[in-house]
PDB file of N, CA and C in Angstrom:
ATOM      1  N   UNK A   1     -32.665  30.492  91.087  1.00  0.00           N
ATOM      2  CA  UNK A   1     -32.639  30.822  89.697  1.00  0.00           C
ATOM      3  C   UNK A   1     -31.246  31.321  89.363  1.00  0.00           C
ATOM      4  N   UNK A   2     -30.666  30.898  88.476  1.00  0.00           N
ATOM      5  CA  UNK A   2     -29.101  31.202  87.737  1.00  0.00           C
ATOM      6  C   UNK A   2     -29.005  31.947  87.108  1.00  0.00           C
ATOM      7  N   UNK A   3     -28.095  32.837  86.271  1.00  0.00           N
ATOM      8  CA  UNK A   3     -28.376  33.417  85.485  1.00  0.00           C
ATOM      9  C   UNK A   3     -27.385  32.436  84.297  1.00  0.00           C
ATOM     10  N   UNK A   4     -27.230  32.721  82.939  1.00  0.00           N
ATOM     11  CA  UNK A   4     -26.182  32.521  81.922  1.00  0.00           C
ATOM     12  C   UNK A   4     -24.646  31.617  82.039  1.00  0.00           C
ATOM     13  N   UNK A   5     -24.198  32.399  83.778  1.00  0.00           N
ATOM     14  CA  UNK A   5     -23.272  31.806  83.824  1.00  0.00           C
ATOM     15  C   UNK A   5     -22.751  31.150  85.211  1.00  0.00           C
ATOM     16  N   UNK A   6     -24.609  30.569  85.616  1.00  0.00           N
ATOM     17  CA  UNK A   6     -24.286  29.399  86.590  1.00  0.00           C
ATOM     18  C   UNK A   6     -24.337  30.757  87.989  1.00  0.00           C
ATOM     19  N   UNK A   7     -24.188  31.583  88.100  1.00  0.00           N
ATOM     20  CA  UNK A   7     -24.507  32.512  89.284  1.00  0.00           C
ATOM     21  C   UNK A   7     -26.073  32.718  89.518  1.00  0.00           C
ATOM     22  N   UNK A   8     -26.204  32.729  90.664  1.00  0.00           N
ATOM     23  CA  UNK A   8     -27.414  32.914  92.015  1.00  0.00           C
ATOM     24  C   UNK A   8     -27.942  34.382  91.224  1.00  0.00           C
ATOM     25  N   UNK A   9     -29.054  34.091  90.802  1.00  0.00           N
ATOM     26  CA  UNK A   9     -29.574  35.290  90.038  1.00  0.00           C
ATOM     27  C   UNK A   9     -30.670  35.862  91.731  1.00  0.00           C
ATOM     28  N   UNK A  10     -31.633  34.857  91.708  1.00  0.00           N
ATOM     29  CA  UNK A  10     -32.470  35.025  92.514  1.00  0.00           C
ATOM     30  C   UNK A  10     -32.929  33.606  93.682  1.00  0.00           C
ATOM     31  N   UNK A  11     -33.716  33.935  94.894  1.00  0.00           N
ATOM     32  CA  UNK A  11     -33.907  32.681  95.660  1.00  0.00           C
ATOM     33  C   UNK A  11     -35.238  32.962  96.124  1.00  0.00           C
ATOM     34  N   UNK A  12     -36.340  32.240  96.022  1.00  0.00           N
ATOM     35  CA  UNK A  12     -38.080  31.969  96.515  1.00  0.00           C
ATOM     36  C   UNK A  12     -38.237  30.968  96.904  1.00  0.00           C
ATOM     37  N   UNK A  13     -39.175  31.125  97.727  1.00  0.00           N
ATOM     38  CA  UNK A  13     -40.164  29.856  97.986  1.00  0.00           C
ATOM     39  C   UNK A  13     -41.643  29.836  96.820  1.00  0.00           C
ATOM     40  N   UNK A  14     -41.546  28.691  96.994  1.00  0.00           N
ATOM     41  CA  UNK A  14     -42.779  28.478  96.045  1.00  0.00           C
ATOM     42  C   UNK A  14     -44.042  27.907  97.231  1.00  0.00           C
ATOM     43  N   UNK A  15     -43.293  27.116  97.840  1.00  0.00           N
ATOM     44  CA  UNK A  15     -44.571  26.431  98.267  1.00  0.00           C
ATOM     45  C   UNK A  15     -43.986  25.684  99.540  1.00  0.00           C
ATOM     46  N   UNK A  16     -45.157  25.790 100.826  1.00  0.00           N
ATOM     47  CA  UNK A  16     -45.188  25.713 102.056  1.00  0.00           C
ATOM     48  C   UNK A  16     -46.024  24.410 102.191  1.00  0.00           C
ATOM     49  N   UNK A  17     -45.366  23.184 102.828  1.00  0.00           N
ATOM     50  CA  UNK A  17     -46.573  21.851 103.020  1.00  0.00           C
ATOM     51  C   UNK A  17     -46.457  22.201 104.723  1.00  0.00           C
ATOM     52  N   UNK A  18     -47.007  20.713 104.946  1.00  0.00           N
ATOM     53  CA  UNK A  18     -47.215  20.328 106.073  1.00  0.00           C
ATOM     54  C   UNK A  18     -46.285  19.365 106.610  1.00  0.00           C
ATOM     55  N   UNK A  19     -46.778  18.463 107.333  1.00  0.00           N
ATOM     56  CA  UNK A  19     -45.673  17.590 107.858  1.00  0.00           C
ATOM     57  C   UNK A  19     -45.211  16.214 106.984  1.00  0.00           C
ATOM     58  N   UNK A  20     -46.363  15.864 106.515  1.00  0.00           N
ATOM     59  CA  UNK A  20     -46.450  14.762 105.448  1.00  0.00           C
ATOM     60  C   UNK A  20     -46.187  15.674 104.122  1.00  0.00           C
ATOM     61  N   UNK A  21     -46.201  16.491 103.360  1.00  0.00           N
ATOM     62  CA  UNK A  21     -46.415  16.541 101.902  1.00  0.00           C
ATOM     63  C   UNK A  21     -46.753  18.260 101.690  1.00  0.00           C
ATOM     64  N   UNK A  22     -46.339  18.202 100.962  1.00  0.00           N
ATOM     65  CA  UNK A  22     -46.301  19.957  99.658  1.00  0.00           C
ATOM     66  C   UNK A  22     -46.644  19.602  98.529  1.00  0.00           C
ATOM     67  N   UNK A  23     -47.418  20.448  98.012  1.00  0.00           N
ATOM     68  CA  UNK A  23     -48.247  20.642  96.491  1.00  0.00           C
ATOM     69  C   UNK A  23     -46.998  21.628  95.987  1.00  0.00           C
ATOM     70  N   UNK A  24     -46.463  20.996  94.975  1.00  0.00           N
ATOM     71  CA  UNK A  24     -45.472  21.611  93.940  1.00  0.00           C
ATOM     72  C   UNK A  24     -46.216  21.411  92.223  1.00  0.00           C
ATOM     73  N   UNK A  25     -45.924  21.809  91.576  1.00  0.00           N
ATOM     74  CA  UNK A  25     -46.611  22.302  90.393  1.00  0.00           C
ATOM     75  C   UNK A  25     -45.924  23.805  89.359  1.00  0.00           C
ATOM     76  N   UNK A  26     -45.403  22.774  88.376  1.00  0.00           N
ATOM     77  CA  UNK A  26     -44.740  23.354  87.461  1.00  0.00           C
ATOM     78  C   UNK A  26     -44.653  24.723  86.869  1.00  0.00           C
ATOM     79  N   UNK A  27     -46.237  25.070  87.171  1.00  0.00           N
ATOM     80  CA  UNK A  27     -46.750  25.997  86.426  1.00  0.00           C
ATOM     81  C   UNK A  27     -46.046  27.267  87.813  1.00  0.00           C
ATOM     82  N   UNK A  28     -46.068  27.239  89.015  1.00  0.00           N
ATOM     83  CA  UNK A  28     -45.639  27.745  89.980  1.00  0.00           C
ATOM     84  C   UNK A  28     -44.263  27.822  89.788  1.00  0.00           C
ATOM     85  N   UNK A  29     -43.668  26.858  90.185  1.00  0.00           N
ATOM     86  CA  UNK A  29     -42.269  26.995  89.402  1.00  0.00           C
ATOM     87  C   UNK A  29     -41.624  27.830  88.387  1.00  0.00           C
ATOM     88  N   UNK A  30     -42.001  27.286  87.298  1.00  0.00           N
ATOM     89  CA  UNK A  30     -41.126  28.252  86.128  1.00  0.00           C
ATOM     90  C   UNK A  30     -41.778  29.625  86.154  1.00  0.00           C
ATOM     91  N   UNK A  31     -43.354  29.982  86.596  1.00  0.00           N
ATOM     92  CA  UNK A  31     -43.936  31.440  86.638  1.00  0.00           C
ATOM     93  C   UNK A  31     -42.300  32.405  87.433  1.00  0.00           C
ATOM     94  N   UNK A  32     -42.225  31.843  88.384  1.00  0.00           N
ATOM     95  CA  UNK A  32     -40.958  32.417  89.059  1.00  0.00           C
ATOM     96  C   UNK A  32     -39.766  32.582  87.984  1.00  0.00           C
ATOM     97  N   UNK A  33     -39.641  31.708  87.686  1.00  0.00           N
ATOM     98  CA  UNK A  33     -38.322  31.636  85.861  1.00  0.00           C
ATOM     99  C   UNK A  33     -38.346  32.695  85.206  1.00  0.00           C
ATOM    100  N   UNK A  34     -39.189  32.016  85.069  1.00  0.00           N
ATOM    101  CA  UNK A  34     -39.933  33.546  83.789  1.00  0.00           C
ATOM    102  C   UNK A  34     -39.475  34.509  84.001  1.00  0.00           C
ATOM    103  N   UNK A  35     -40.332  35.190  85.059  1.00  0.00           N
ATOM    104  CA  UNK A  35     -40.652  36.284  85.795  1.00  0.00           C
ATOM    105  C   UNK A  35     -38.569  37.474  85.519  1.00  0.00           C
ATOM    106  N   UNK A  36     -37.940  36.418  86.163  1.00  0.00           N
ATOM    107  CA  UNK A  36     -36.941  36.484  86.414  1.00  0.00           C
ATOM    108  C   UNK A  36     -35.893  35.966  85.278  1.00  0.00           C
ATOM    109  N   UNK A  37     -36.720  36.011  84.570  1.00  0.00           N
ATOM    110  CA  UNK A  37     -35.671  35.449  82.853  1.00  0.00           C
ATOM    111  C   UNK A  37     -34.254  34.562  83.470  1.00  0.00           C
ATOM    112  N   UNK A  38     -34.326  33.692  84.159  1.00  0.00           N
ATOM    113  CA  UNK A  38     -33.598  32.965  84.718  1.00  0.00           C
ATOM    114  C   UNK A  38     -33.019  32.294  83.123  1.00  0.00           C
ATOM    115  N   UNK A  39     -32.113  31.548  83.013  1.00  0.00           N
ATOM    116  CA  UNK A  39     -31.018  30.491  82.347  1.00  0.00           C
ATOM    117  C   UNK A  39     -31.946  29.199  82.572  1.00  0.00           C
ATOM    118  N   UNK A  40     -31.535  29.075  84.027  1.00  0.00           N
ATOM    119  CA  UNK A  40     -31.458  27.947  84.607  1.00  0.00           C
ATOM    120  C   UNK A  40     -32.170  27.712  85.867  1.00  0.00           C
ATOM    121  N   UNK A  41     -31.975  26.652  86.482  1.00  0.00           N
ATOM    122  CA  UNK A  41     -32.848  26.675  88.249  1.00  0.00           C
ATOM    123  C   UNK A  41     -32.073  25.314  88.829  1.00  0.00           C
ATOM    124  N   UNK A  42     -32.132  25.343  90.349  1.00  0.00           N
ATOM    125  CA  UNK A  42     -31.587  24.354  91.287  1.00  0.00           C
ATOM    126  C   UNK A  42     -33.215  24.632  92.124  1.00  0.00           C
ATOM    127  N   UNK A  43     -33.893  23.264  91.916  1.00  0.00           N
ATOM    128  CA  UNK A  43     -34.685  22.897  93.042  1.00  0.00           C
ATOM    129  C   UNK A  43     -34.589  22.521  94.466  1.00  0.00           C
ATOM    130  N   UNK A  44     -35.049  22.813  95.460  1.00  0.00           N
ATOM    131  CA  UNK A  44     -34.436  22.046  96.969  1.00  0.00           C
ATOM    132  C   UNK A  44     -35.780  21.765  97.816  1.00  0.00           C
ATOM    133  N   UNK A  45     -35.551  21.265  98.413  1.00  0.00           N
ATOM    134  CA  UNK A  45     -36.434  20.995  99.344  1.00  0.00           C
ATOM    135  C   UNK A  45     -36.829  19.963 100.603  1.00  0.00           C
ATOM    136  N   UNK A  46     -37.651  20.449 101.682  1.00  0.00           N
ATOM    137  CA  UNK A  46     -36.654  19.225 102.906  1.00  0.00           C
ATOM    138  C   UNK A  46     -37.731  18.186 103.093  1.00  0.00           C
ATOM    139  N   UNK A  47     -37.139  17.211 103.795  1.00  0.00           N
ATOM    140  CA  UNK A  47     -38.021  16.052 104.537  1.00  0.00           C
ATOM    141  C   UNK A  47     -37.777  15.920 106.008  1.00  0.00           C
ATOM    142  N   UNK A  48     -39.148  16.762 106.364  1.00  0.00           N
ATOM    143  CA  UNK A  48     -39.528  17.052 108.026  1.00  0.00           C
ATOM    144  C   UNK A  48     -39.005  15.859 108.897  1.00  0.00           C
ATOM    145  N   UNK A  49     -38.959  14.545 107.955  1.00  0.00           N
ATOM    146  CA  UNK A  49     -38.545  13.329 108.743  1.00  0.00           C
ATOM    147  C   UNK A  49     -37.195  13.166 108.905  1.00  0.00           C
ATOM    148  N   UNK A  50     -36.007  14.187 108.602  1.00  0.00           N
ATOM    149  CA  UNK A  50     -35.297  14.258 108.410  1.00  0.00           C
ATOM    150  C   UNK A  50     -34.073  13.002 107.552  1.00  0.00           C
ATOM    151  N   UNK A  51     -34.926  11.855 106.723  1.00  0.00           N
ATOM    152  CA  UNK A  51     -34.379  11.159 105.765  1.00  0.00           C
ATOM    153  C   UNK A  51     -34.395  11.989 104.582  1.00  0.00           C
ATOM    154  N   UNK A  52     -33.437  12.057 103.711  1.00  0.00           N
ATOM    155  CA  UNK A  52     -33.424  13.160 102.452  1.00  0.00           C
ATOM    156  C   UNK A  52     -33.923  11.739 101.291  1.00  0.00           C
ATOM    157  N   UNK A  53     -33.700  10.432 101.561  1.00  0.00           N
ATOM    158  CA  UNK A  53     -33.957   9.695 100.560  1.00  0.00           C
ATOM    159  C   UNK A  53     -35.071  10.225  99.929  1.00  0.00           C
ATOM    160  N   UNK A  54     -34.825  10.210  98.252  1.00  0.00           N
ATOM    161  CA  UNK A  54     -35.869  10.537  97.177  1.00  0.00           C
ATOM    162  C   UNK A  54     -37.470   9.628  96.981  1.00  0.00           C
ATOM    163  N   UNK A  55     -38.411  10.196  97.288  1.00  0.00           N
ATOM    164  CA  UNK A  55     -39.520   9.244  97.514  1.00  0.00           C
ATOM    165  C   UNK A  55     -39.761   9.184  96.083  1.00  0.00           C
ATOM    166  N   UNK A  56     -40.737   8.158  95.836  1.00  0.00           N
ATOM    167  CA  UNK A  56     -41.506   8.015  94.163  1.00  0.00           C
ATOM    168  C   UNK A  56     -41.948   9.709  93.981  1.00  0.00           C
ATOM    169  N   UNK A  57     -42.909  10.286  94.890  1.00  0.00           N
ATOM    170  CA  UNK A  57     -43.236  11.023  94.311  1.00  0.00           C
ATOM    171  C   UNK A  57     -42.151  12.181  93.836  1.00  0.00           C
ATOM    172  N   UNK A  58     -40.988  12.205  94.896  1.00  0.00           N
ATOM    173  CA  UNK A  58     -39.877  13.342  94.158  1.00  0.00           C
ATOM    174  C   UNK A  58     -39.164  13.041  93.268  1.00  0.00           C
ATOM    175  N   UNK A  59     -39.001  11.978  92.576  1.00  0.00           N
ATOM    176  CA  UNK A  59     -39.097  11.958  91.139  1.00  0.00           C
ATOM    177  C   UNK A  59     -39.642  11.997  90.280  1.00  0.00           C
ATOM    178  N   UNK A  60     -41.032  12.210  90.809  1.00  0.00           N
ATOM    179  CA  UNK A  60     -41.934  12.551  89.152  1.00  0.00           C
ATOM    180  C   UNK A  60     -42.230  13.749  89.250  1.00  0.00           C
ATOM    181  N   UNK A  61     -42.252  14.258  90.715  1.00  0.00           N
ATOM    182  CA  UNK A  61     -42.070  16.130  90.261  1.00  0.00           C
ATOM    183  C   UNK A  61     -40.656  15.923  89.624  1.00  0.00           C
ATOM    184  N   UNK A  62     -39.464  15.662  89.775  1.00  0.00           N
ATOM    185  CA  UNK A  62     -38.323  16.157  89.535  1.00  0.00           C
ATOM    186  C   UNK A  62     -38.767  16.071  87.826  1.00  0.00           C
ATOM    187  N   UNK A  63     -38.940  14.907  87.337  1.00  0.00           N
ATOM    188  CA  UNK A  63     -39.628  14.142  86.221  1.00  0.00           C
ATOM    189  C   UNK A  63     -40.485  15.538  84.677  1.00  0.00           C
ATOM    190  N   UNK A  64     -41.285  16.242  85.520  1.00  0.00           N
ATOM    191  CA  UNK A  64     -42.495  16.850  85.305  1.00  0.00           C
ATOM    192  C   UNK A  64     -41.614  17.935  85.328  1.00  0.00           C
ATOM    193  N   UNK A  65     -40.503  18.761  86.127  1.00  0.00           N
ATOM    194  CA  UNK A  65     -40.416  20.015  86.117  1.00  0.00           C
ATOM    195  C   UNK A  65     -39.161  20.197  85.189  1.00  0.00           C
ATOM    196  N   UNK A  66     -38.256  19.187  85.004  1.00  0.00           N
ATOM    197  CA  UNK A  66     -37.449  18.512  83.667  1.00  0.00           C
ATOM    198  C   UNK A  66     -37.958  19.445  82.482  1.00  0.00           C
ATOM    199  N   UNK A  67     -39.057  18.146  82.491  1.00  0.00           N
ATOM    200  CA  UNK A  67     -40.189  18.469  81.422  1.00  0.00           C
ATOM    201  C   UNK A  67     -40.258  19.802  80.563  1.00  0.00           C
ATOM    202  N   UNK A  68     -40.843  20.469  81.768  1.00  0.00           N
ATOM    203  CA  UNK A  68     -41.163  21.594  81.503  1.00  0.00           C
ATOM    204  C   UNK A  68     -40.166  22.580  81.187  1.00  0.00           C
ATOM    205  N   UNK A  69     -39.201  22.820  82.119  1.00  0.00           N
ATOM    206  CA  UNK A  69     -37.927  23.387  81.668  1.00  0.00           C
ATOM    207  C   UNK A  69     -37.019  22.943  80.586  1.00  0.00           C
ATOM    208  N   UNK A  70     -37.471  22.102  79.761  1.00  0.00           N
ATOM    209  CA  UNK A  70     -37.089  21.730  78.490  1.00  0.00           C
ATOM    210  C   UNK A  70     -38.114  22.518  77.336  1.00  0.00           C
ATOM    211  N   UNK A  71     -39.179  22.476  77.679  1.00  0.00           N
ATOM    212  CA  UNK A  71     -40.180  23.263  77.074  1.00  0.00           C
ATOM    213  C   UNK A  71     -39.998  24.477  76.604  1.00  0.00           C
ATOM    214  N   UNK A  72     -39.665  25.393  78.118  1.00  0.00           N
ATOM    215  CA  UNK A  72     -39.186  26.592  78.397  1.00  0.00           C
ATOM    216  C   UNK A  72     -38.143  27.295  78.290  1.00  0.00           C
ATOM    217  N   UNK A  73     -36.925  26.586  77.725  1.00  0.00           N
ATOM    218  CA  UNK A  73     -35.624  26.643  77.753  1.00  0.00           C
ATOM    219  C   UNK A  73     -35.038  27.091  78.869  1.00  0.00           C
ATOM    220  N   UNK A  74     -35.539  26.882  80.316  1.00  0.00           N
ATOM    221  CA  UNK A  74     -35.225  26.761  81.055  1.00  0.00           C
ATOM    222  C   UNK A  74     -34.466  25.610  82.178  1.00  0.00           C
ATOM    223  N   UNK A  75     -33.230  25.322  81.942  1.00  0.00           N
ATOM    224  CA  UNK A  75     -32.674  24.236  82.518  1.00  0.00           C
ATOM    225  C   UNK A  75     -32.609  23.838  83.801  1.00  0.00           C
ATOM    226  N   UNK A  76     -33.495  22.971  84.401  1.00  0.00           N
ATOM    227  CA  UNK A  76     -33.417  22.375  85.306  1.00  0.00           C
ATOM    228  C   UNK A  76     -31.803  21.532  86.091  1.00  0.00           C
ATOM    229  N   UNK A  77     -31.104  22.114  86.714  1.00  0.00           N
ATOM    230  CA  UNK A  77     -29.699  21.796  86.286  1.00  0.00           C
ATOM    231  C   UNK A  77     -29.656  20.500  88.173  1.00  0.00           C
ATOM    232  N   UNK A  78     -30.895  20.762  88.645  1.00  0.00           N
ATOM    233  CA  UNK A  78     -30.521  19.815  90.192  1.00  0.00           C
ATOM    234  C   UNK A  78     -32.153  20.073  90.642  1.00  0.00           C
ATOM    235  N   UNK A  79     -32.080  19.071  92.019  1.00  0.00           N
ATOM    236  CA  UNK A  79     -33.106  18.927  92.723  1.00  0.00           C
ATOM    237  C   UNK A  79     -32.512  18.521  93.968  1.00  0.00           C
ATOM    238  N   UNK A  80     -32.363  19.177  95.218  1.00  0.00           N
ATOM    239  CA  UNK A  80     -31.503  18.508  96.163  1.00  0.00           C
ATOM    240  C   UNK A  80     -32.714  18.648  97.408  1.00  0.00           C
ATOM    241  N   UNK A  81     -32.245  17.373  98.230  1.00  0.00           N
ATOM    242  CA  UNK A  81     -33.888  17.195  99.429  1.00  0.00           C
ATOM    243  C   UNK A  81     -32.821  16.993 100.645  1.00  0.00           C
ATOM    244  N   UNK A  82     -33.053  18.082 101.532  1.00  0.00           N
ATOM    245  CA  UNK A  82     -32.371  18.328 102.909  1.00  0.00           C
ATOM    246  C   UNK A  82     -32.984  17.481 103.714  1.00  0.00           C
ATOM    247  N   UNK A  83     -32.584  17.162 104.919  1.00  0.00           N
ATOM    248  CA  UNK A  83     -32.968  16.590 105.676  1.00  0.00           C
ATOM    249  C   UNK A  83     -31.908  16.171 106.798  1.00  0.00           C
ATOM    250  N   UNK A  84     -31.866  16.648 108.137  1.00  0.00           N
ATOM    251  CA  UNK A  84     -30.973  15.992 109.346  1.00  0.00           C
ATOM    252  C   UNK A  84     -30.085  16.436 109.466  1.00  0.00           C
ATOM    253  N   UNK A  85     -29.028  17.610 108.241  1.00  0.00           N
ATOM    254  CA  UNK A  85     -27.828  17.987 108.130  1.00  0.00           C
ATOM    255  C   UNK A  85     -27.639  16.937 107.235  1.00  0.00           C
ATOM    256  N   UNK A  86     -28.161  16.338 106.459  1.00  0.00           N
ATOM    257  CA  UNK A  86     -27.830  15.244 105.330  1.00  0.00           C
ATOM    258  C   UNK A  86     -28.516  15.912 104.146  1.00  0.00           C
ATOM    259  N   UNK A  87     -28.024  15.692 102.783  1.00  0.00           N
ATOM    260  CA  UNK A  87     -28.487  16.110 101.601  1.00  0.00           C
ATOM    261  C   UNK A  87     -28.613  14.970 100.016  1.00  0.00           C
ATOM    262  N   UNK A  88     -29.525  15.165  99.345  1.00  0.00           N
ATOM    263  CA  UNK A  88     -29.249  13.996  98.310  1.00  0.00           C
ATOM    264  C   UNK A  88     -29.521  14.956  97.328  1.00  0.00           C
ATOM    265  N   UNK A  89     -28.453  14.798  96.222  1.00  0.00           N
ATOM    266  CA  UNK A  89     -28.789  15.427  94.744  1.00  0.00           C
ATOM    267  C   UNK A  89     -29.402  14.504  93.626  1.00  0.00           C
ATOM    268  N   UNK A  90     -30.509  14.755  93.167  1.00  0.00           N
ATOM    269  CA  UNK A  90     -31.312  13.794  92.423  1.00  0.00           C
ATOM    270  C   UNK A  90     -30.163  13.522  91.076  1.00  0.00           C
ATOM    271  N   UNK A  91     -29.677  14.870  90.840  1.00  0.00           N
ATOM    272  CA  UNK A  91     -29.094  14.394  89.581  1.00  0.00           C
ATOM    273  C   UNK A  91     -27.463  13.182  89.634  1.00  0.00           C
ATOM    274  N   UNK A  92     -27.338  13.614  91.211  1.00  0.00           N
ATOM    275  CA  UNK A  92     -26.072  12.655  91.670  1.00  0.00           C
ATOM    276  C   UNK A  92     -27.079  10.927  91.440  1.00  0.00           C
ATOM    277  N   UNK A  93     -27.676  10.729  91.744  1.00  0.00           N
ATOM    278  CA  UNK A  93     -28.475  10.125  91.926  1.00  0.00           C
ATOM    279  C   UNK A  93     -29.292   9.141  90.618  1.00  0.00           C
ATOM    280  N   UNK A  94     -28.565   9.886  89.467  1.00  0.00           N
ATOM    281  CA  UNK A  94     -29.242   9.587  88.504  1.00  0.00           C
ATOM    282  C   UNK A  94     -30.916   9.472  87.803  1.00  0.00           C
ATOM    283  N   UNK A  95     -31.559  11.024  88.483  1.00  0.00           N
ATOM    284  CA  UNK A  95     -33.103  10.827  88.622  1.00  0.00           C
ATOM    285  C   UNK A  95     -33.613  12.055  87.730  1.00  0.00           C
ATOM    286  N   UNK A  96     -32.570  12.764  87.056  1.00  0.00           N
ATOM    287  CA  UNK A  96     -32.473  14.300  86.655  1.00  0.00           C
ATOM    288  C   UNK A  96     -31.889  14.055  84.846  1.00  0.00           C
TER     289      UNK A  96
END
């Protein structure tokens, strides 16, 4: 979470998967925003398989939490997926 001027306000986890897949959900997300009257937010998150490539489904969360942080006036400003010592930024990516 950022604050105003792009600085590290705060850092959480939201949500713990398994080896295949994590339940992410918006409403989880920005509750943290909120909470923390954040600006802004940088999403991250890894792939156990260590490929960072963006699957269908991490673009329609990326898609959905957009969304919402448009709603919220909360700016979704990235989404980056670790993996191997390799990294992909959705918005480099054109998916944001």
């Amino acid at each position: 979470m950022l604050d105003t001027k792009g600085g590290v306000q705060r850092t959480c986890t939201i949500s713990v998967g398994d080896l295949s897949s994590s339940i992410v959900h918006p409403r989880e997300v920005f509750t943290e925003a909120v909470r923390a009257s954040a600006a802004s937010l940088i999403v991250a998150h890894n792939h156990p398989s260590g490929d960072p490539t963006p699957s269908p489904e991490d673009a329609a969360v990326t898609h959905r939490l957009c969304e919402a942080g448009e709603l919220l006036g909360i700016e979704l400003l990235d989404h980056v997926i670790l993996g191997d010592n390799r990294w992909i930024s959705l918005k480099e990516k054109g998916l944001l």
